[in-house]
PDB file of N, CA and C in Angstrom:
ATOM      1  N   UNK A   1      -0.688   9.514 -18.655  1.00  0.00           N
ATOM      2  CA  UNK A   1       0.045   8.433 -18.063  1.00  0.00           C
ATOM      3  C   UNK A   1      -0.863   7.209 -17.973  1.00  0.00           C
ATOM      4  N   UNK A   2      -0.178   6.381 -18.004  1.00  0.00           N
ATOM      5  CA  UNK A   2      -1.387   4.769 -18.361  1.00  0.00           C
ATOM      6  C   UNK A   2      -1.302   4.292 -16.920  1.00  0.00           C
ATOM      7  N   UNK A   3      -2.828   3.537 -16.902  1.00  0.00           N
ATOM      8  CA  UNK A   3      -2.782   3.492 -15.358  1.00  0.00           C
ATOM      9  C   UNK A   3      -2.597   1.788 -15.565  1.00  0.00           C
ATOM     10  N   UNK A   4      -1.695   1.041 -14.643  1.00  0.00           N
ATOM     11  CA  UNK A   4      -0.807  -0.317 -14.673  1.00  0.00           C
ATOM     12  C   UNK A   4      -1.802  -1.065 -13.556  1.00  0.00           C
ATOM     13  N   UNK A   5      -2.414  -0.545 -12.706  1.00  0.00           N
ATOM     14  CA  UNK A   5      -3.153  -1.416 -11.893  1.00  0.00           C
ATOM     15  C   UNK A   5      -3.931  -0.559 -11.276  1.00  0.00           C
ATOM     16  N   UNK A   6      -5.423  -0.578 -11.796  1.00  0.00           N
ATOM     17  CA  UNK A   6      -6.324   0.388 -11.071  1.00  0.00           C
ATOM     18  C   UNK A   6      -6.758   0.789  -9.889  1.00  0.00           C
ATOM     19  N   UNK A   7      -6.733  -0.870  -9.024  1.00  0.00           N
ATOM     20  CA  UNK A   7      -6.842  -1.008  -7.820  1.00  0.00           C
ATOM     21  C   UNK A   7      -6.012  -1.618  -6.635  1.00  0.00           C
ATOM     22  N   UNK A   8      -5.241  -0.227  -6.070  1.00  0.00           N
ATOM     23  CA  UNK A   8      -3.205  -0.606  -5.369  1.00  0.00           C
ATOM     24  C   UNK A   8      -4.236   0.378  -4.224  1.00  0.00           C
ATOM     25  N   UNK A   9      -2.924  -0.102  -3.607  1.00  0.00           N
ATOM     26  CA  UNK A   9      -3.033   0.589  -1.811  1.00  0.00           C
ATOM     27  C   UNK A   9      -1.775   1.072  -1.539  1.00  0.00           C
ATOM     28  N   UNK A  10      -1.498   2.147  -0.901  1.00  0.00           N
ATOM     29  CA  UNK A  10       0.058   2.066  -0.111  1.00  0.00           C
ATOM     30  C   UNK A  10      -0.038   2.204   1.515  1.00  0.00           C
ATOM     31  N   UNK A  11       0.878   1.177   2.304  1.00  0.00           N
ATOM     32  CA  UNK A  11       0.384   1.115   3.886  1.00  0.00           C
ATOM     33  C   UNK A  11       2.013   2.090   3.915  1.00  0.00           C
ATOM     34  N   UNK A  12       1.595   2.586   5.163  1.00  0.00           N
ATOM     35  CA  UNK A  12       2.701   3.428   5.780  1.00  0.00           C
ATOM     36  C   UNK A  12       2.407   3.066   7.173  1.00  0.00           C
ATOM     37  N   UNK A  13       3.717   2.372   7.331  1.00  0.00           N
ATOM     38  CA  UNK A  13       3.487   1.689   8.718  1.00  0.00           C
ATOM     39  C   UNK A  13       4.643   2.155   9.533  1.00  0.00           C
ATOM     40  N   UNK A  14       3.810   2.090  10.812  1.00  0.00           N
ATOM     41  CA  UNK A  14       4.315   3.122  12.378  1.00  0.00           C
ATOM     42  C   UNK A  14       4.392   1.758  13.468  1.00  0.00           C
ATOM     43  N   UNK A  15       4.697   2.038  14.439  1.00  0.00           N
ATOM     44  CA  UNK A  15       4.880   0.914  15.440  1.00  0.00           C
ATOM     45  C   UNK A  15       3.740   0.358  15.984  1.00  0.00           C
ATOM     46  N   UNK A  16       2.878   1.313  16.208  1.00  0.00           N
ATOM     47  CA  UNK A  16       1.503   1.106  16.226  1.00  0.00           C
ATOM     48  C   UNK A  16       0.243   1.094  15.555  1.00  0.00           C
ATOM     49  N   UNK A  17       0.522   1.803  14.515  1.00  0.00           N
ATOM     50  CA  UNK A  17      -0.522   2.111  13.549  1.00  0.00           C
ATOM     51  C   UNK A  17       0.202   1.921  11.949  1.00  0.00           C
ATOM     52  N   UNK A  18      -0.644   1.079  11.152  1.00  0.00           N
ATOM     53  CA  UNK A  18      -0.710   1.454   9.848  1.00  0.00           C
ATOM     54  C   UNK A  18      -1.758   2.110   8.731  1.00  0.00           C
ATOM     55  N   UNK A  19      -1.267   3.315   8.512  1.00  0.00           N
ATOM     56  CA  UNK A  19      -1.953   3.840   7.405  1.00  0.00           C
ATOM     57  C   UNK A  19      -2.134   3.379   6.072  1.00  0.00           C
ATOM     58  N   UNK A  20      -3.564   3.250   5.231  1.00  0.00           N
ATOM     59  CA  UNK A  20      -4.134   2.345   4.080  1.00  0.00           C
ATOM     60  C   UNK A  20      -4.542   3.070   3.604  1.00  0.00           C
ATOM     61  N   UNK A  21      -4.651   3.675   2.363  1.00  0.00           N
ATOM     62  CA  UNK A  21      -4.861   4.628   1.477  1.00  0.00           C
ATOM     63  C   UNK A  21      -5.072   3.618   0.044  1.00  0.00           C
ATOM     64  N   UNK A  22      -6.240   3.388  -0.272  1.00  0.00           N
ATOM     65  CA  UNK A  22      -6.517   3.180  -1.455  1.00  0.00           C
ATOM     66  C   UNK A  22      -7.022   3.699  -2.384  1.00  0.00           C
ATOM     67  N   UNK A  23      -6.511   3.187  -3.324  1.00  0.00           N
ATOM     68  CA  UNK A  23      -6.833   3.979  -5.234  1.00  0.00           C
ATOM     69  C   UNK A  23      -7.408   2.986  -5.910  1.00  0.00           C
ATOM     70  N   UNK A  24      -8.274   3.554  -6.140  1.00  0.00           N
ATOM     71  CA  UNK A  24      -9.358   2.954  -7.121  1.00  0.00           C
ATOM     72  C   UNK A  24      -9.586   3.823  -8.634  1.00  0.00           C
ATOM     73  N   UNK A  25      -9.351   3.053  -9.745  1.00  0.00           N
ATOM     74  CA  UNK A  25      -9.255   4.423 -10.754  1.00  0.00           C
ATOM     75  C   UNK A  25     -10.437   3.283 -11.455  1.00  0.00           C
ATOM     76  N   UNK A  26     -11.628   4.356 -12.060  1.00  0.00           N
ATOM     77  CA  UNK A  26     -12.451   3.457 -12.749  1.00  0.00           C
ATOM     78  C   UNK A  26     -13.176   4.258 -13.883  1.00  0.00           C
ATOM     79  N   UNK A  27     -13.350   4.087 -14.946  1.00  0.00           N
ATOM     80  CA  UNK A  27     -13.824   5.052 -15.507  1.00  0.00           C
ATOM     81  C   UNK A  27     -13.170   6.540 -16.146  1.00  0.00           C
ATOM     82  N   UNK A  28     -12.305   6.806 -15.734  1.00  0.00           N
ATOM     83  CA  UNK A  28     -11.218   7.936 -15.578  1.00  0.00           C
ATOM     84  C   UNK A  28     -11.273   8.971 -14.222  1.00  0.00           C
ATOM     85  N   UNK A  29     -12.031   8.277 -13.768  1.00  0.00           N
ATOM     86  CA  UNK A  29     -12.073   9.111 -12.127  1.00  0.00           C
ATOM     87  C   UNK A  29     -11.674   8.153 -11.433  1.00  0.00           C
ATOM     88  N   UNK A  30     -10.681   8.703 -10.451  1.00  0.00           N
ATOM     89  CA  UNK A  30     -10.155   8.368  -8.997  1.00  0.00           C
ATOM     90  C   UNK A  30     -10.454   8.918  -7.517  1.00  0.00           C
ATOM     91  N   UNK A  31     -10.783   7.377  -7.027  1.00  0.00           N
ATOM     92  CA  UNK A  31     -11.334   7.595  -5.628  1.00  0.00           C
ATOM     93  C   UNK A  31     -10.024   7.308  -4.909  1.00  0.00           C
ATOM     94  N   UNK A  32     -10.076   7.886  -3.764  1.00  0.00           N
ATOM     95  CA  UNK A  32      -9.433   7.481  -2.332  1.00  0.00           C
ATOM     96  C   UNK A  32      -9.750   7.240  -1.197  1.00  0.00           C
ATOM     97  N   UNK A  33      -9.517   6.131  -0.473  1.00  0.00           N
ATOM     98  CA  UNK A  33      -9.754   5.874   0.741  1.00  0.00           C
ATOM     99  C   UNK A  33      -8.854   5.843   1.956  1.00  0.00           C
ATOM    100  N   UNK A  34      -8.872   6.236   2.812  1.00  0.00           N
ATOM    101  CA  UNK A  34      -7.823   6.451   3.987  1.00  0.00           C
ATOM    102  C   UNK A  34      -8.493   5.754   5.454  1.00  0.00           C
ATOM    103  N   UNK A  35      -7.882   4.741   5.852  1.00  0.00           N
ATOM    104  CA  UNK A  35      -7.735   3.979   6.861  1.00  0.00           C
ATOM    105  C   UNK A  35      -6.752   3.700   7.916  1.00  0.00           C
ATOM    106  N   UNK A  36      -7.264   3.760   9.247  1.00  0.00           N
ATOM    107  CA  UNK A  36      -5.748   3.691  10.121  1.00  0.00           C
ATOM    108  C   UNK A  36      -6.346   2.477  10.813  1.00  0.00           C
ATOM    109  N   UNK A  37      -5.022   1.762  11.320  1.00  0.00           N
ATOM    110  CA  UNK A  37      -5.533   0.533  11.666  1.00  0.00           C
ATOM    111  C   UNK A  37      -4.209   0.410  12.940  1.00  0.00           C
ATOM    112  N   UNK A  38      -4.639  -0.321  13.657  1.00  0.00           N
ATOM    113  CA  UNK A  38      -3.465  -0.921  14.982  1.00  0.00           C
ATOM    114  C   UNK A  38      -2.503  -2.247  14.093  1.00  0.00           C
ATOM    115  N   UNK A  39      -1.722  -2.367  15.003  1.00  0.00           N
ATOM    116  CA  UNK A  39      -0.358  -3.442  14.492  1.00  0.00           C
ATOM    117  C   UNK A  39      -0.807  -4.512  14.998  1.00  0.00           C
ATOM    118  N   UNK A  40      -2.055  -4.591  15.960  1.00  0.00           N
ATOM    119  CA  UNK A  40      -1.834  -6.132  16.757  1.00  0.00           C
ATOM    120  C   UNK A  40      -2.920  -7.249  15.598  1.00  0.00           C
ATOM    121  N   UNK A  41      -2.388  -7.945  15.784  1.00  0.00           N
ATOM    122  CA  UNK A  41      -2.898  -9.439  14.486  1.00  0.00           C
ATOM    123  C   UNK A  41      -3.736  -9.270  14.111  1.00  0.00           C
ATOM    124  N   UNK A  42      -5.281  -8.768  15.126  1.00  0.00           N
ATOM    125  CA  UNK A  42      -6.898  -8.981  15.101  1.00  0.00           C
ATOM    126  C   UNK A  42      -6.636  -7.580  13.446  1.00  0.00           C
ATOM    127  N   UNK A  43      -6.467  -6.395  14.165  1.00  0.00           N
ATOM    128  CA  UNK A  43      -6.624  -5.209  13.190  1.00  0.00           C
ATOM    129  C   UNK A  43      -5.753  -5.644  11.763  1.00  0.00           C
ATOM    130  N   UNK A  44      -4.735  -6.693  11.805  1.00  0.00           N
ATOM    131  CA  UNK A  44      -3.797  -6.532  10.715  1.00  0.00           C
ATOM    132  C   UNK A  44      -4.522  -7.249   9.579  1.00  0.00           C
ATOM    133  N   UNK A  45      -5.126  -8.181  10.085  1.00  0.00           N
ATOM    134  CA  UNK A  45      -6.197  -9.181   9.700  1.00  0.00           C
ATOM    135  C   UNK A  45      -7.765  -8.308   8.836  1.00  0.00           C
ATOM    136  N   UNK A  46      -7.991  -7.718   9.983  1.00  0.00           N
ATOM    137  CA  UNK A  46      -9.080  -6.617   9.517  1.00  0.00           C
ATOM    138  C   UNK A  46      -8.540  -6.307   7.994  1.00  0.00           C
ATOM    139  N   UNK A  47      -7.113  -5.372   8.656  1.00  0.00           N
ATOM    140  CA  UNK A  47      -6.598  -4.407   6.838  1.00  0.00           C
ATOM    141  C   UNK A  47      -6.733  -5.354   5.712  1.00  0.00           C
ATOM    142  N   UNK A  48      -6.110  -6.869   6.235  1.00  0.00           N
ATOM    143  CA  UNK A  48      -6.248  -7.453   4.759  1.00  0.00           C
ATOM    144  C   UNK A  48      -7.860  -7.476   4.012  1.00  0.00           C
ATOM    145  N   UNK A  49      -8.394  -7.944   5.029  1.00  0.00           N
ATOM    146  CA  UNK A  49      -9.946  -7.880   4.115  1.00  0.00           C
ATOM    147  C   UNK A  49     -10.083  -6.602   3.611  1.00  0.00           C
ATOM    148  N   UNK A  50     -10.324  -5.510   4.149  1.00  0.00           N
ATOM    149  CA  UNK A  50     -10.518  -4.086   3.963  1.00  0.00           C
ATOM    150  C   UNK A  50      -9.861  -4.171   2.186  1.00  0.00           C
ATOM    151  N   UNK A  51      -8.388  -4.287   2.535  1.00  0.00           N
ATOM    152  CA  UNK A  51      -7.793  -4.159   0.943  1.00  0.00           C
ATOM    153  C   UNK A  51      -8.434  -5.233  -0.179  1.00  0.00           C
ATOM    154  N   UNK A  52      -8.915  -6.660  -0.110  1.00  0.00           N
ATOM    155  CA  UNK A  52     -10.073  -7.141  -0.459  1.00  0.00           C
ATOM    156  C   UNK A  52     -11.193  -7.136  -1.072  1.00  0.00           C
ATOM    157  N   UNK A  53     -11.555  -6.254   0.249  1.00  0.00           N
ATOM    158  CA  UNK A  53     -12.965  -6.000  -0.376  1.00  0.00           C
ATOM    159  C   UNK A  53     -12.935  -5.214  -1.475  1.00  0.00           C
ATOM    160  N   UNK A  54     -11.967  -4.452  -0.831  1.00  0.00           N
ATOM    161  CA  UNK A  54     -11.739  -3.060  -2.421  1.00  0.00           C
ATOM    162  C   UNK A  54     -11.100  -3.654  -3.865  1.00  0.00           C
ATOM    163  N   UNK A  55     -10.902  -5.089  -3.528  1.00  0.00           N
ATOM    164  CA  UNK A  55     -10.246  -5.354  -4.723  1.00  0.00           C
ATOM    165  C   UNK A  55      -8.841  -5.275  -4.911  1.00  0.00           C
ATOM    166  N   UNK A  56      -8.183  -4.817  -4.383  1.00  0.00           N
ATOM    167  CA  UNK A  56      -6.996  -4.270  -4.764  1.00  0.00           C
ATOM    168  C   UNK A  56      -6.117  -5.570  -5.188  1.00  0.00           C
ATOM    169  N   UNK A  57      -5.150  -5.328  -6.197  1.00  0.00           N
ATOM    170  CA  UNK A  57      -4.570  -5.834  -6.838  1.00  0.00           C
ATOM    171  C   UNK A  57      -2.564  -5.942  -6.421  1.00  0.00           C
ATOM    172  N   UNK A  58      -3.018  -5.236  -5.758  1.00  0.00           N
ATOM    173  CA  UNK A  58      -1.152  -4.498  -5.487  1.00  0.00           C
ATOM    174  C   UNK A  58      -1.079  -3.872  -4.248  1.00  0.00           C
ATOM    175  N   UNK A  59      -0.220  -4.084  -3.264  1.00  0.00           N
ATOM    176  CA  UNK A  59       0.133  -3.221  -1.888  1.00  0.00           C
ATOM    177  C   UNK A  59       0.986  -2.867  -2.272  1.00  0.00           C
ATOM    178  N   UNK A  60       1.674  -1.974  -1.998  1.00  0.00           N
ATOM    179  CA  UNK A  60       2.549  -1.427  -1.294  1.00  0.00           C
ATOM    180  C   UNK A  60       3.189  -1.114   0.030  1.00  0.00           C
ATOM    181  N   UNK A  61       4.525  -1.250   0.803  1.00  0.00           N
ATOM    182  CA  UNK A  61       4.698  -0.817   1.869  1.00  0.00           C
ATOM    183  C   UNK A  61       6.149  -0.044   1.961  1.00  0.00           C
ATOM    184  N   UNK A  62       6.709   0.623   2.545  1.00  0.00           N
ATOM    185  CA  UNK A  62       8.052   0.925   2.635  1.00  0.00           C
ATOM    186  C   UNK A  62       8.632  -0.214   3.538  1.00  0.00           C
ATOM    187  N   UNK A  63      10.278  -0.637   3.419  1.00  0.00           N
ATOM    188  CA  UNK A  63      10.751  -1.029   4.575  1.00  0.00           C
ATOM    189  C   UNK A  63      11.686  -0.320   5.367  1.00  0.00           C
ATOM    190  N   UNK A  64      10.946  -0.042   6.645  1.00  0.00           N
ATOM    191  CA  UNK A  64      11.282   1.116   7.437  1.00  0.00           C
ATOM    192  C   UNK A  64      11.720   0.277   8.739  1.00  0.00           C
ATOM    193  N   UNK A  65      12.692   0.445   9.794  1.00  0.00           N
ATOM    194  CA  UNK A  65      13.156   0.022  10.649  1.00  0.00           C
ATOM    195  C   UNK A  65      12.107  -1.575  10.754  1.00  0.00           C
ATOM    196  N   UNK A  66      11.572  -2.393  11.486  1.00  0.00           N
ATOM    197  CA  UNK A  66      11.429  -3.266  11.537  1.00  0.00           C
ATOM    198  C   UNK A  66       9.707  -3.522  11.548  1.00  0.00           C
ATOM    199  N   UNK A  67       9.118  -2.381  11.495  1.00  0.00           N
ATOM    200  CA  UNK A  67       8.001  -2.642  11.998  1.00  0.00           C
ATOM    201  C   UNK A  67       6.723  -3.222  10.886  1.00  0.00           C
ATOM    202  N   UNK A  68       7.685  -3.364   9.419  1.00  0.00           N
ATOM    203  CA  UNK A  68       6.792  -3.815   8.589  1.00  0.00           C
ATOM    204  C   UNK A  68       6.989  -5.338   8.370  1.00  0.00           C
ATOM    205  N   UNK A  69       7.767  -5.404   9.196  1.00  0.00           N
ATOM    206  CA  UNK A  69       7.992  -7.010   9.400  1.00  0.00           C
ATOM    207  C   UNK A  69       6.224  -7.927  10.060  1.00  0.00           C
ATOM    208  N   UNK A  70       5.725  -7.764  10.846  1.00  0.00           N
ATOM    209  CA  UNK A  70       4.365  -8.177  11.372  1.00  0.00           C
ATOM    210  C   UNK A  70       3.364  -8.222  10.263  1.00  0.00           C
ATOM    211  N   UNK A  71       3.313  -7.094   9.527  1.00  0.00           N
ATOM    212  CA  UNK A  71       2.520  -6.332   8.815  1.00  0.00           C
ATOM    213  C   UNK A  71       2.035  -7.284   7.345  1.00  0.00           C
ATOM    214  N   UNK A  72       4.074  -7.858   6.971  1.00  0.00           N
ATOM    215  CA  UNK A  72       4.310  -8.257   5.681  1.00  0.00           C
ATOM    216  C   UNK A  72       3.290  -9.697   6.413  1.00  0.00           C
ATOM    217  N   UNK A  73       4.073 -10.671   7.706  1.00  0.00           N
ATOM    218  CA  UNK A  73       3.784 -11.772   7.856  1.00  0.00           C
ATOM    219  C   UNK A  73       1.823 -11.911   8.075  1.00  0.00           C
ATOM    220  N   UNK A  74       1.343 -11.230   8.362  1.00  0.00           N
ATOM    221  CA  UNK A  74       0.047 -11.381   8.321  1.00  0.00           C
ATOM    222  C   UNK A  74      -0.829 -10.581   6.774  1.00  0.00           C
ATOM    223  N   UNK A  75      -0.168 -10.345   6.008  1.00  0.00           N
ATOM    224  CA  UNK A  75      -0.726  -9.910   4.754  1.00  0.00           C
ATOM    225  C   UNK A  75      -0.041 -10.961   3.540  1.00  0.00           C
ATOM    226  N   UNK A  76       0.819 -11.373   3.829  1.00  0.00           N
ATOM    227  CA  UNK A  76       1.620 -12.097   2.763  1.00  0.00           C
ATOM    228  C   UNK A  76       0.844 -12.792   2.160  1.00  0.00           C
ATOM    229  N   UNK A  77      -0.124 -13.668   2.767  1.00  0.00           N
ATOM    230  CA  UNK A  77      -0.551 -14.864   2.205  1.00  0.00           C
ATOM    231  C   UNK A  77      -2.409 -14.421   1.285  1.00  0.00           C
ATOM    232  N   UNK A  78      -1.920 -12.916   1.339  1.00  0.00           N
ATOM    233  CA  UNK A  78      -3.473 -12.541   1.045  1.00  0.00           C
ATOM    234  C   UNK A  78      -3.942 -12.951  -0.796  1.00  0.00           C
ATOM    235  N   UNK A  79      -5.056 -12.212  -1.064  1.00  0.00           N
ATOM    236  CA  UNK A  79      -4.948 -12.394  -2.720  1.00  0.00           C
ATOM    237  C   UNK A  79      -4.068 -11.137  -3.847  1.00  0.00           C
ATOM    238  N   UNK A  80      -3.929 -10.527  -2.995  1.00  0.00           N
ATOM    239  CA  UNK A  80      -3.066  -9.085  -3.392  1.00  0.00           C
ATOM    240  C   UNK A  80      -1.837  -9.355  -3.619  1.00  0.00           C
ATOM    241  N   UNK A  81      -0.702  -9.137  -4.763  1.00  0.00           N
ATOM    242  CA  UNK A  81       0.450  -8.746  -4.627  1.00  0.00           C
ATOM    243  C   UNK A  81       1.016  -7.863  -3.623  1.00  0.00           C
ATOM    244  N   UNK A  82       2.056  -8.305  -2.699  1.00  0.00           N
ATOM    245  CA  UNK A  82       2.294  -7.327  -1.422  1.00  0.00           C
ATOM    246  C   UNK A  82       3.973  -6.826  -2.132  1.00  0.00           C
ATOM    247  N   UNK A  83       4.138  -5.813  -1.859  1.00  0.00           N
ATOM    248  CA  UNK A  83       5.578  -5.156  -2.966  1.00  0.00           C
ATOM    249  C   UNK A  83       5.977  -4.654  -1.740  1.00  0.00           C
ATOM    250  N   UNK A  84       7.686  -4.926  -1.380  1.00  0.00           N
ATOM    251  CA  UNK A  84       8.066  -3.983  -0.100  1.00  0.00           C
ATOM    252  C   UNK A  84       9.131  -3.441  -1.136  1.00  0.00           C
ATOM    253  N   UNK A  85       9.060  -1.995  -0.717  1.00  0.00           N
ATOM    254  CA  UNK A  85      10.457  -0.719  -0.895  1.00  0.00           C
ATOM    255  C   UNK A  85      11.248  -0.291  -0.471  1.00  0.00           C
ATOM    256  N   UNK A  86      12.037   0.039  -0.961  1.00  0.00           N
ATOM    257  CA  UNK A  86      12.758   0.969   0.121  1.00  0.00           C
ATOM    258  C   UNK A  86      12.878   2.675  -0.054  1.00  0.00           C
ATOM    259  N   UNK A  87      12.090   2.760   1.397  1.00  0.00           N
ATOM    260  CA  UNK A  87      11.509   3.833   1.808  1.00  0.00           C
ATOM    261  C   UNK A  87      13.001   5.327   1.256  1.00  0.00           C
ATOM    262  N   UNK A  88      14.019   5.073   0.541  1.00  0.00           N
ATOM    263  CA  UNK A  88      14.634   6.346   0.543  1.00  0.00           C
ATOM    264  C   UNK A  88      14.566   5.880  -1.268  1.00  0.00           C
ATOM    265  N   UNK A  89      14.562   5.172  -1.511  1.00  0.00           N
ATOM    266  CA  UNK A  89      13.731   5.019  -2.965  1.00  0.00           C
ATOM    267  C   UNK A  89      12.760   5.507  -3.571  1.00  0.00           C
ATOM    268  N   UNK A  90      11.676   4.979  -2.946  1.00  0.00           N
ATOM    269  CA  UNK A  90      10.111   6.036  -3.075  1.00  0.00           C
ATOM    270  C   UNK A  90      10.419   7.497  -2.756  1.00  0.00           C
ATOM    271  N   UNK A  91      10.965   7.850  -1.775  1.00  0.00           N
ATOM    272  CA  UNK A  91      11.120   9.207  -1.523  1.00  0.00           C
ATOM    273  C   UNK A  91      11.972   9.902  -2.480  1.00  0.00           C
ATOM    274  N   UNK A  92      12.801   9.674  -2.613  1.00  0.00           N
ATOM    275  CA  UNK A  92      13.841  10.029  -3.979  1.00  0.00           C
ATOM    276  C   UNK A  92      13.112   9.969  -5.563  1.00  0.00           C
ATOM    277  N   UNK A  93      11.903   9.445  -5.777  1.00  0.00           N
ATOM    278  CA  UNK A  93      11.505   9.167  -6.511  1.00  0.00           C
ATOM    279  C   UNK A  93      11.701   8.081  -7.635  1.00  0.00           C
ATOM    280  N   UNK A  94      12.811   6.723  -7.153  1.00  0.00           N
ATOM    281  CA  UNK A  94      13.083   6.457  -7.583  1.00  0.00           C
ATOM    282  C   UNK A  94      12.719   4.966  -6.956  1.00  0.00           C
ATOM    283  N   UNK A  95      11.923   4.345  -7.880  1.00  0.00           N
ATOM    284  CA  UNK A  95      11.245   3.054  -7.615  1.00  0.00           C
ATOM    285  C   UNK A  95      11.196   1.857  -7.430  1.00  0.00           C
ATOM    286  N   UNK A  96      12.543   1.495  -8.192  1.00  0.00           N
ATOM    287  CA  UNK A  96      12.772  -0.081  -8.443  1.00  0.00           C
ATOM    288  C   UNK A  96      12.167  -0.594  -9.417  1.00  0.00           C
ATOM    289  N   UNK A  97      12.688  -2.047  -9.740  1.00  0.00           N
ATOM    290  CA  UNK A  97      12.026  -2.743 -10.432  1.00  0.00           C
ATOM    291  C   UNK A  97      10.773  -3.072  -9.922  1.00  0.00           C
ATOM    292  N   UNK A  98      10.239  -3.976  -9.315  1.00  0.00           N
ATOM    293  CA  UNK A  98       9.764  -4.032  -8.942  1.00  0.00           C
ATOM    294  C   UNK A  98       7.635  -3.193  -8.381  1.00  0.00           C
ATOM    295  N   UNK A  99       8.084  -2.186  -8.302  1.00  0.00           N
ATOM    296  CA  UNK A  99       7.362  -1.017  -7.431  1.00  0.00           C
ATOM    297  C   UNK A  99       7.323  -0.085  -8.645  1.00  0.00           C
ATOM    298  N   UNK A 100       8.300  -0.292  -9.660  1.00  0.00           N
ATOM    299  CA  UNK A 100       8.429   0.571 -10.372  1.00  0.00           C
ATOM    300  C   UNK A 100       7.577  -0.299 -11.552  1.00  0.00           C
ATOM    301  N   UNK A 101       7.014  -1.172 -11.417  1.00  0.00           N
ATOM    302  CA  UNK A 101       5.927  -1.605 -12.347  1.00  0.00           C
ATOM    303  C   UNK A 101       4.304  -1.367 -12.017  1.00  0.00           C
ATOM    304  N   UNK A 102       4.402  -1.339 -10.660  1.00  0.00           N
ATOM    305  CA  UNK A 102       2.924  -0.778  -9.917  1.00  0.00           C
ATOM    306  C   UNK A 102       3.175   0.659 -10.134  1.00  0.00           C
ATOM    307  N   UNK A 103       4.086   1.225  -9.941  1.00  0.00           N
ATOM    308  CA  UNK A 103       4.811   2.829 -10.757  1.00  0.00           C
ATOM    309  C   UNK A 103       3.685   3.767 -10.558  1.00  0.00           C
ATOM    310  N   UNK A 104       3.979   5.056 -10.956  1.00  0.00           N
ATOM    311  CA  UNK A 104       4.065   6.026 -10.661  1.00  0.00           C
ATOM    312  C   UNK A 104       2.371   6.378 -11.282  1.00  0.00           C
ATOM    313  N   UNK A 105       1.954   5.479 -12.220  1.00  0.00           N
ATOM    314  CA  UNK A 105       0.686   5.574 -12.558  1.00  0.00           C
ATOM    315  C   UNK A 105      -0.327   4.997 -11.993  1.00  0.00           C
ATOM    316  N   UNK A 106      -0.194   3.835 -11.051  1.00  0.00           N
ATOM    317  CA  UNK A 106      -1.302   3.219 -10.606  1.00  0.00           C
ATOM    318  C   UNK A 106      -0.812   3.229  -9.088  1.00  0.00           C
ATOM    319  N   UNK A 107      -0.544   3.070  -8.285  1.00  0.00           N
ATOM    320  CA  UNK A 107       0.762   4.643  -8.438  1.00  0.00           C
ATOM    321  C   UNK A 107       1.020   5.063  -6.924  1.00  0.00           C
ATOM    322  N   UNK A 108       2.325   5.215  -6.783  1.00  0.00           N
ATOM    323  CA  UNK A 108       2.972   5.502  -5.633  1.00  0.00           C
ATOM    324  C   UNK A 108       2.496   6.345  -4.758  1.00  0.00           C
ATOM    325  N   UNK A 109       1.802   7.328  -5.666  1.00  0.00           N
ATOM    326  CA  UNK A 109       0.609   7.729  -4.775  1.00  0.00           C
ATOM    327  C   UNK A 109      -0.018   7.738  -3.506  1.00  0.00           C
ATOM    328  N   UNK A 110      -0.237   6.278  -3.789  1.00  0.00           N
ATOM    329  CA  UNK A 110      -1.024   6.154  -2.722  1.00  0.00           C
ATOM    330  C   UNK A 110      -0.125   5.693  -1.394  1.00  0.00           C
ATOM    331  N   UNK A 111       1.194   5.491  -1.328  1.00  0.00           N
ATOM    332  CA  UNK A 111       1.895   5.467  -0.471  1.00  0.00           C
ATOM    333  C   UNK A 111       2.365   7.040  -0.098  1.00  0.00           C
ATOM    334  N   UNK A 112       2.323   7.890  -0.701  1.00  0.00           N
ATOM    335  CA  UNK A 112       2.503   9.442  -0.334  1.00  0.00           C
ATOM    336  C   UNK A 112       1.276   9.913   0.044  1.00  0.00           C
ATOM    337  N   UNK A 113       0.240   9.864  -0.698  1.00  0.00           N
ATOM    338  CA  UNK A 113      -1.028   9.854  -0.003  1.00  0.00           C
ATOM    339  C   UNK A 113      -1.265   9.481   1.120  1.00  0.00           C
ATOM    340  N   UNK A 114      -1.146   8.167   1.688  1.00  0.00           N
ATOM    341  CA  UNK A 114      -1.273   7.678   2.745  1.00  0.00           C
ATOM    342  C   UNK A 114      -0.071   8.269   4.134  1.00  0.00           C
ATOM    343  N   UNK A 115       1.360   8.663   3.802  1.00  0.00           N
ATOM    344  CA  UNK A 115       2.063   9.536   4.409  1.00  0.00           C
ATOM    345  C   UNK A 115       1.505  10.605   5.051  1.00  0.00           C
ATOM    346  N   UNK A 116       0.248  11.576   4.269  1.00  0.00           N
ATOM    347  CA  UNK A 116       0.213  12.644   4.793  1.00  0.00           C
ATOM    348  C   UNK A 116      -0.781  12.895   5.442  1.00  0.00           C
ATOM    349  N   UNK A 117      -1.464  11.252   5.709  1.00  0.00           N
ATOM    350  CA  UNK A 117      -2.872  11.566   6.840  1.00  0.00           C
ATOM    351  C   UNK A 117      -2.217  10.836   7.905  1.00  0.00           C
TER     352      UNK A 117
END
């Protein structure tokens, strides 16, 4: 499978906490990183650099009841493409346009990844 963007994140965001799981594919090996962070501005601020520093090229988030609303407005303006989903999409396996170009290779992953810590 061809990898579309080496360096994506997927946040899985809670009312209080968002989970950051990044993929880094370099070389033909893949790293992961797993980060939990608070919702209030100072930490949301933090995540953007964090995703940054790593480079990342692509977010990901689901849109889940309202709480990725804060999340989007303090990441929006970052250097990253920020991609919102819908969360019975990804789960269904079924991606969008959109999400479905960061896809399944560079890769949704890391939003299921990030689900299960």
């Amino acid at each position: 499978m061809e990898v579309m963007y080496p360096r994506c994140a997927g946040l899985d965001v809670h009312k209080e906490t968002v989970v950051a799981c990044v993929r880094i594919v370099e070389g033909g090996d893949v790293s992961r990183s797993v980060r939990t962070f608070a919702t209030t501005t100072a930490s949301l601020i933090e995540l953007g650099e964090w995703l940054e520093v790593n480079g990342c090229t692509h977010v990901a988030m689901e849109a889940t009841g309202v709480y990725w609303k804060p999340v989007w407005q303090v990441l929006a303006d970052s250097s990253f493409e920020l991609v919102l989903a819908n969360a019975a999409q990804v789960k269904n396996g079924f991606t969008g346009q959109r999400i479905g170009r960061m896809g399944r290779a560079a890769d949704v992953s890391s939003s299921w990844e990030a689900r299960r810590h």
